[in-house]
Protein backbone atom coordinates (compact mmCIF):
# COMPACT_ATOMS: atom_id res chain seq x y z
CA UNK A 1 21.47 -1.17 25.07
CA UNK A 2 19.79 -2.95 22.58
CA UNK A 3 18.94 0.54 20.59
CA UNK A 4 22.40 1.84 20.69
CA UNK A 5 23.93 -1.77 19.11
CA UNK A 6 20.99 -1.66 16.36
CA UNK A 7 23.08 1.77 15.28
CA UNK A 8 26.19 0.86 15.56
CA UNK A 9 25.34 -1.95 12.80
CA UNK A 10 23.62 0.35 11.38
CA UNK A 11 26.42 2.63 10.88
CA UNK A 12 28.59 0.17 10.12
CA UNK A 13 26.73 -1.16 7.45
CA UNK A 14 27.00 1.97 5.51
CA UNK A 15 30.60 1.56 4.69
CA UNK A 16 29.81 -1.35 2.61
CA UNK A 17 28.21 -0.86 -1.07
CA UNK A 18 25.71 -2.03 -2.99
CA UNK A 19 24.01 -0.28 -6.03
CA UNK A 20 22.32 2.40 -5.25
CA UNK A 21 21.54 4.05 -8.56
CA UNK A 22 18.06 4.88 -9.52
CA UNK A 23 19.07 2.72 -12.75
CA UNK A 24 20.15 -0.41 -10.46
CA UNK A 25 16.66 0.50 -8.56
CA UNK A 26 14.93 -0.15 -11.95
CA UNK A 27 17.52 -3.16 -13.26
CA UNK A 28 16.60 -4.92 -10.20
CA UNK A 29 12.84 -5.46 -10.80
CA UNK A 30 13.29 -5.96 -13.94
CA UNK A 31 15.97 -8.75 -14.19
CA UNK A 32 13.95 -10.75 -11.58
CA UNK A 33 10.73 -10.12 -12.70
CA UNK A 34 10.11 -13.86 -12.83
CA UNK A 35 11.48 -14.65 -9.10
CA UNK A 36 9.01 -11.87 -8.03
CA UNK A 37 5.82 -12.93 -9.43
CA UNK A 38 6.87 -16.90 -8.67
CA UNK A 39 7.19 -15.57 -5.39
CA UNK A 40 3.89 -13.67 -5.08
CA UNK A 41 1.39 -16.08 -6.43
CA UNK A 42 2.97 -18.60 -3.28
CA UNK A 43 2.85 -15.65 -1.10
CA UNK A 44 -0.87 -15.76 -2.29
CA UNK A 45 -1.84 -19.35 -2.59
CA UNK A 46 0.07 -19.75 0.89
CA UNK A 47 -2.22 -17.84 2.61
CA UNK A 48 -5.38 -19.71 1.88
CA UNK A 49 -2.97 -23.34 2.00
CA UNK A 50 -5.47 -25.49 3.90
CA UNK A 51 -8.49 -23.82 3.75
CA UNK A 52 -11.38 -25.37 1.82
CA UNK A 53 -12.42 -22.59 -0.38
CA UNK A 54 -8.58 -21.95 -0.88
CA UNK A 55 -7.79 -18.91 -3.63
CA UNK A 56 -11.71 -18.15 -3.66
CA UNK A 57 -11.40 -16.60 0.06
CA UNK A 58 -9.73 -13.76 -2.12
CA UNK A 59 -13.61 -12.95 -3.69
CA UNK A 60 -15.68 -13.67 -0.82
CA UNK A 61 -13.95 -11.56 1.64
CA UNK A 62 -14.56 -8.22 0.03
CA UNK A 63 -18.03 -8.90 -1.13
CA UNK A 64 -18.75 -9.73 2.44
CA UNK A 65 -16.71 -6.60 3.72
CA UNK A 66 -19.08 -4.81 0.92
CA UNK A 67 -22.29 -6.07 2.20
CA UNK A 68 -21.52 -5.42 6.11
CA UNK A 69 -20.13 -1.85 4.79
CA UNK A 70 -23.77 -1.24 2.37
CA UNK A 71 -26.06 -2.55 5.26
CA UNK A 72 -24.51 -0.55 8.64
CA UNK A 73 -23.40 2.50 6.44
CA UNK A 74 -27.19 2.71 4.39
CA UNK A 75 -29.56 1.50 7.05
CA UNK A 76 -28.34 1.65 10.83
CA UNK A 77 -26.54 4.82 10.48
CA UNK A 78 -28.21 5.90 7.37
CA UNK A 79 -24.99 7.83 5.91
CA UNK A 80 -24.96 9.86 2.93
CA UNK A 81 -21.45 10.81 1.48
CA UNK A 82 -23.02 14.33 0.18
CA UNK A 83 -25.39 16.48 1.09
CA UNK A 84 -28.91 16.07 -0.43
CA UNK A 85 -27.79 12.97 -2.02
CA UNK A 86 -30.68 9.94 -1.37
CA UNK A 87 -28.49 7.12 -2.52
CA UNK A 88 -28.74 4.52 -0.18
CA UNK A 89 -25.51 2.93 -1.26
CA UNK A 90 -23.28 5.57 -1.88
CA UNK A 91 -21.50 5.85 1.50
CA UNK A 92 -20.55 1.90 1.07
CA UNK A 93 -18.87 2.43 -2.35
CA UNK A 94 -17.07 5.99 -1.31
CA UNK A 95 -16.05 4.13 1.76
CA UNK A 96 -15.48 0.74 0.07
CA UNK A 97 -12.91 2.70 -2.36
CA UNK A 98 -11.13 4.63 -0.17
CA UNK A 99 -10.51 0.97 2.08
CA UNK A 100 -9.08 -0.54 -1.24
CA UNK A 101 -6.44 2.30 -1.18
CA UNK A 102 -5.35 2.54 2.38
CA UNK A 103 -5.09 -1.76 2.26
CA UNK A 104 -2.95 -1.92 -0.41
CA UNK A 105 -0.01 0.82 1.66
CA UNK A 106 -1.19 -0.76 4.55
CA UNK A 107 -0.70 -4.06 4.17
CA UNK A 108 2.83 -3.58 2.45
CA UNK A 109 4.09 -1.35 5.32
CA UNK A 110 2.90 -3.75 8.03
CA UNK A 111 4.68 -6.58 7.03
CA UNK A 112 7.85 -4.58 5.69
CA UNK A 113 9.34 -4.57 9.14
CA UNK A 114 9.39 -8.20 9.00
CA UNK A 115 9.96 -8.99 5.76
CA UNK A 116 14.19 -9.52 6.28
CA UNK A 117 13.35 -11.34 9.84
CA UNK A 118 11.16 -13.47 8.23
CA UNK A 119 13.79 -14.83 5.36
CA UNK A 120 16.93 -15.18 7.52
CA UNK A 121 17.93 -18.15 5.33
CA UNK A 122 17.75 -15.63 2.38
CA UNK A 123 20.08 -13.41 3.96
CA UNK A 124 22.80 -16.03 4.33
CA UNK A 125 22.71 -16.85 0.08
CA UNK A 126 24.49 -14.36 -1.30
CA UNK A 127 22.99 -14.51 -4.99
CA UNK A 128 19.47 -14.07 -3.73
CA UNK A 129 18.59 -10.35 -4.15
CA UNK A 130 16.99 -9.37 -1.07
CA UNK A 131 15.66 -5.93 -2.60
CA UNK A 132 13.34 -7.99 -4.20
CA UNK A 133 11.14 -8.59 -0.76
CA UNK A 134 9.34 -5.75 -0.84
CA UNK A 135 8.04 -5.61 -4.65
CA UNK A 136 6.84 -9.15 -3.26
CA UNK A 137 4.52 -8.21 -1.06
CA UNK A 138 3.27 -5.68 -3.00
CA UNK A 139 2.62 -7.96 -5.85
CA UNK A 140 0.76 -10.18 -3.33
CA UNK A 141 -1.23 -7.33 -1.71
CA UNK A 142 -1.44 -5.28 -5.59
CA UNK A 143 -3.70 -9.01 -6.20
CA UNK A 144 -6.14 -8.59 -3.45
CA UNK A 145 -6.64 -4.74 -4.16
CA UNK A 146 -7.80 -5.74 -7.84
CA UNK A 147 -10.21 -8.49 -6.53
CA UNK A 148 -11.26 -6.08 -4.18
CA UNK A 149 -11.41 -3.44 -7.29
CA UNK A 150 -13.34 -5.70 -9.67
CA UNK A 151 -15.87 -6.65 -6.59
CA UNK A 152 -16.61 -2.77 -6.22
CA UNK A 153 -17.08 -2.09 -10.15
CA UNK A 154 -19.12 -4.72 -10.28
CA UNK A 155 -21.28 -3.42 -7.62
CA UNK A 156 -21.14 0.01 -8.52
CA UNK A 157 -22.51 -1.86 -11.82
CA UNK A 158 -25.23 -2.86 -10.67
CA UNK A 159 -26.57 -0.34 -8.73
CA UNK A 160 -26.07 2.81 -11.34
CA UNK A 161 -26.36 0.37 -14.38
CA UNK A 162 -23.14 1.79 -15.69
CA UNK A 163 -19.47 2.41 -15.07
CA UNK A 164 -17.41 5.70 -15.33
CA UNK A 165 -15.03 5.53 -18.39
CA UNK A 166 -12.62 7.75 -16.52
CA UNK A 167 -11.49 4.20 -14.54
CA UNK A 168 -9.15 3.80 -17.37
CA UNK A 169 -7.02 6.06 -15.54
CA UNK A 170 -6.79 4.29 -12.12
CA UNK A 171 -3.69 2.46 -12.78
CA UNK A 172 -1.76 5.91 -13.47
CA UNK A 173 -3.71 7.76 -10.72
CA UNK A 174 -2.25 4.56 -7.87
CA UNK A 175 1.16 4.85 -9.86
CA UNK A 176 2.52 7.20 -7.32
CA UNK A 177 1.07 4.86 -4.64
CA UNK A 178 3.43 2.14 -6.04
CA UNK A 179 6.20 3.86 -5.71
CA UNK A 180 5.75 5.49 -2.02
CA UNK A 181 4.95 1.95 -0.83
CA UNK A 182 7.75 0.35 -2.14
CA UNK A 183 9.98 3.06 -1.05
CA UNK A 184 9.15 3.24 2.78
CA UNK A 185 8.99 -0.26 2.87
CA UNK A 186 12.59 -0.93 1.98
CA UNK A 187 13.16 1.89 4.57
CA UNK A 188 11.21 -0.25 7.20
CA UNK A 189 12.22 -3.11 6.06
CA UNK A 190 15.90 -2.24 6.50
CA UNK A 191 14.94 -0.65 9.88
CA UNK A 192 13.15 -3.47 11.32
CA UNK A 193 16.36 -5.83 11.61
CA UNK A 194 18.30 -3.43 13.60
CA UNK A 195 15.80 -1.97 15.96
CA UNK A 196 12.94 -4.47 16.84
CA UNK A 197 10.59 -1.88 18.02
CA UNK A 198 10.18 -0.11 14.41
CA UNK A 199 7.09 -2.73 14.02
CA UNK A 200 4.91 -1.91 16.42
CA UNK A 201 5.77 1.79 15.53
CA UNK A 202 4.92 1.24 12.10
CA UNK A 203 1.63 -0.77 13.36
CA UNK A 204 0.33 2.01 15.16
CA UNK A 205 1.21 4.55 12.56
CA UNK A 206 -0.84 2.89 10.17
CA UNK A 207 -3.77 2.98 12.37
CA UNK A 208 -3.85 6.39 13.09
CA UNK A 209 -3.20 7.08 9.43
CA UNK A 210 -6.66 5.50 8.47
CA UNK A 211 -8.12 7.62 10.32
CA UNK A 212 -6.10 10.49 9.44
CA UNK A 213 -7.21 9.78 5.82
CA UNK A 214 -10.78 10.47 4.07
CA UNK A 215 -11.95 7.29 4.00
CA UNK A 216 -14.43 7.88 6.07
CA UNK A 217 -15.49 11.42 5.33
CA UNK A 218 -14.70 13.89 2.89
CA UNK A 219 -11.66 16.78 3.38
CA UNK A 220 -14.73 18.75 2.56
CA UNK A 221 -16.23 17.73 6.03
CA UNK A 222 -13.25 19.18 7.49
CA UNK A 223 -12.91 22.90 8.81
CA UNK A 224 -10.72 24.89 5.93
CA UNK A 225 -8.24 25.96 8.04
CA UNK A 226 -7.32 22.00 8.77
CA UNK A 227 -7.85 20.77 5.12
CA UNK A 228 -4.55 22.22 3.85
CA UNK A 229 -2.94 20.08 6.86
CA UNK A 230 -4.91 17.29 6.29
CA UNK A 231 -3.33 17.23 2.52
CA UNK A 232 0.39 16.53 4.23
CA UNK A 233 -1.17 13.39 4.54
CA UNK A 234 0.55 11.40 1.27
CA UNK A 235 -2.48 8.93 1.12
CA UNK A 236 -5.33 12.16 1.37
CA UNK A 237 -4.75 13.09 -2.44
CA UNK A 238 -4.36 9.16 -3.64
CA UNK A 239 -7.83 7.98 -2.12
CA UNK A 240 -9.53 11.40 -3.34
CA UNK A 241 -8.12 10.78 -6.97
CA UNK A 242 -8.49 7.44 -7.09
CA UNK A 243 -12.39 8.38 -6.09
CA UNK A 244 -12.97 11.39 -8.65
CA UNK A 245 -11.93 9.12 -12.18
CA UNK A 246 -13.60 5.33 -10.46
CA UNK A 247 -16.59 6.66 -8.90
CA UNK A 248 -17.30 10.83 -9.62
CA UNK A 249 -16.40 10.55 -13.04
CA UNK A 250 -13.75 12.96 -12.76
CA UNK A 251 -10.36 13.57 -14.92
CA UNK A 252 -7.50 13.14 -13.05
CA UNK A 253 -6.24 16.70 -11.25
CA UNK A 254 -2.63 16.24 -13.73
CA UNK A 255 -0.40 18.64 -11.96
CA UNK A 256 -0.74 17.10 -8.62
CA UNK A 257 -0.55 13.56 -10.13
CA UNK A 258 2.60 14.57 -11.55
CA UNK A 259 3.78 16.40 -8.39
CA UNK A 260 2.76 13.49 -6.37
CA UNK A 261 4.87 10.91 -8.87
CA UNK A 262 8.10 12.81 -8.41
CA UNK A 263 8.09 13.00 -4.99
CA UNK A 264 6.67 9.12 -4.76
CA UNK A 265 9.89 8.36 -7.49
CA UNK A 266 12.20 10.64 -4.40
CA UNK A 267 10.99 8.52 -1.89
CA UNK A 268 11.51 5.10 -3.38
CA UNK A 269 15.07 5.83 -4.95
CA UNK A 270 15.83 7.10 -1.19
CA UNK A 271 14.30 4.03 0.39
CA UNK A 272 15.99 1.72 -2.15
CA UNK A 273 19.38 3.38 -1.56
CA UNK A 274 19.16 3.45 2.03
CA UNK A 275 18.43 -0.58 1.81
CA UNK A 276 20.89 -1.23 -0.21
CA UNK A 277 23.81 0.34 2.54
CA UNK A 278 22.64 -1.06 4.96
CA UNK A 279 22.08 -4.73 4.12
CA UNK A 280 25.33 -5.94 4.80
CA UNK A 281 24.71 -5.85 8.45
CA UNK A 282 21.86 -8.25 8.45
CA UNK A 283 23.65 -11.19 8.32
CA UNK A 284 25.55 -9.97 11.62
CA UNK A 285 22.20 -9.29 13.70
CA UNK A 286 20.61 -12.20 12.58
């Protein structure tokens, strides 16, 4: 069975070493910092190679994805995000935020399967630090999510003829986002050489996710006795943060950033470690 020979690499993988030290975790990114953002912009120029617009299909896709979101959301369904509120284009921006979130995990956990199947020739060259993949991708998708950012402040600009000053503290409210990414994506990453099926798991997990997340209503909208549950949900505190300081004008809620980081720091170290054992057995499945 193809299941039960995906663990015995697995397991046989583990009794080789790598680093696996939250140190070697950080030494990693750091000593090929420049590999990893030479390999990000082509992971982003590559995927407009042909097109005519090229690199501008980065703008115009998310202030189309805006406009379809302002126009169904403020005049066929006529949505408001709060109660009493008559702002015609407040559901689009909640909703618009909340998007930029879940596509930056998204997109790095729906590849991550893939990511070692895709480089087999990187596998073979023993210098080439295959840890590296998944910091990547997120470099790659980290680039969309602040065209997609700057496309929403500028609308949110316009509309309210201001900006909150509390969006200073984005990058530190997404910082445990970074670091939960990353981790489960080495996880899947490592997973998705041995057993095949992890990405169309991970596919559908996302999906349900979304709309397991409030990007499309509030927890508030929820009954109280499923808003505790709804808070197990690692991306449920990140979108509603990430709201309250870019859109609410909120401070960050500081004891459940800091909760948040340490588990998102837990997750990555375990993630990277788990990588690490195990990637001696690629070259033997692929």
């Amino acid at each position: 069975m193809p299941v039960f020979a995906g663990i015995r690499l697995i397991l046989s993988a583990l009794m080789q070493r790598f680093e696996i030290s939250p140190s070697a975790m950080v030494a990693s990114v750091w000593r090929h910092r420049d590999l990893i953002a030479q390999m990000a912009r082509r992971e982003v120029v590559g995927r407009y190679r042909g097109s005519v617009l090229g690199i501008v299909w980065s703008f115009f896709h998310p202030v189309l994805m805006l406009t379809v979101y302002t126009f169904v959301f403020s005049v066929v369904f006529n949505a408001r995000w709060q109660s009493g509120s008559d702002s015609k284009t407040e559901f689009a921006i909640v909703l618009f935020a909340g998007m930029i979130v879940y596509n930056l995990f998204a997109e790095c956990i729906n590849r991550a399967p893939g990511l070692v199947l895709a480089n087999p020739n990187y596998v073979k060259k023993v210098v080439f630090p295959l840890e590296i993949l998944p910091w990547v991708v997120f470099a790659a998708a980290l680039f969309h999510a602040a065209v997609s950012l700057a496309v929403l402040l500028g609308f949110y600009a316009l509309v309210n003829h201001d900006l909150q000053w509390t969006v200073v503290f984005l990058p530190v409210v997404l910082l445990p986002l970074v670091f939960l990414t990353l981790g489960l994506a080495w996880l899947f990453a490592s997973l998705g050489v041995y057993l095949r099926d992890v990405g169309q798991t991970v596919g559908v997990a996302t999906t349900v996710l979304m709309f397991l997340s409030p990007i499309f209503y509030p927890v508030t909208a929820l009954p109280e006795d499923y808003r505790a549950i709804m808070y197990l949900n690692p991306l449920a505190h990140l979108i509603e943060q990430a709201r309250a300081v870019t859109i609410w004008g909120q401070m960050p809620d500081w004891g459940a950033l800091g909760l948040g980081l340490a588990v998102s720091l837990a997750v990555a170290w375990l993630g990277f470690a788990w990588f690490q054992k195990t990637r001696r057995g690629f070259a033997d499945v692929l």
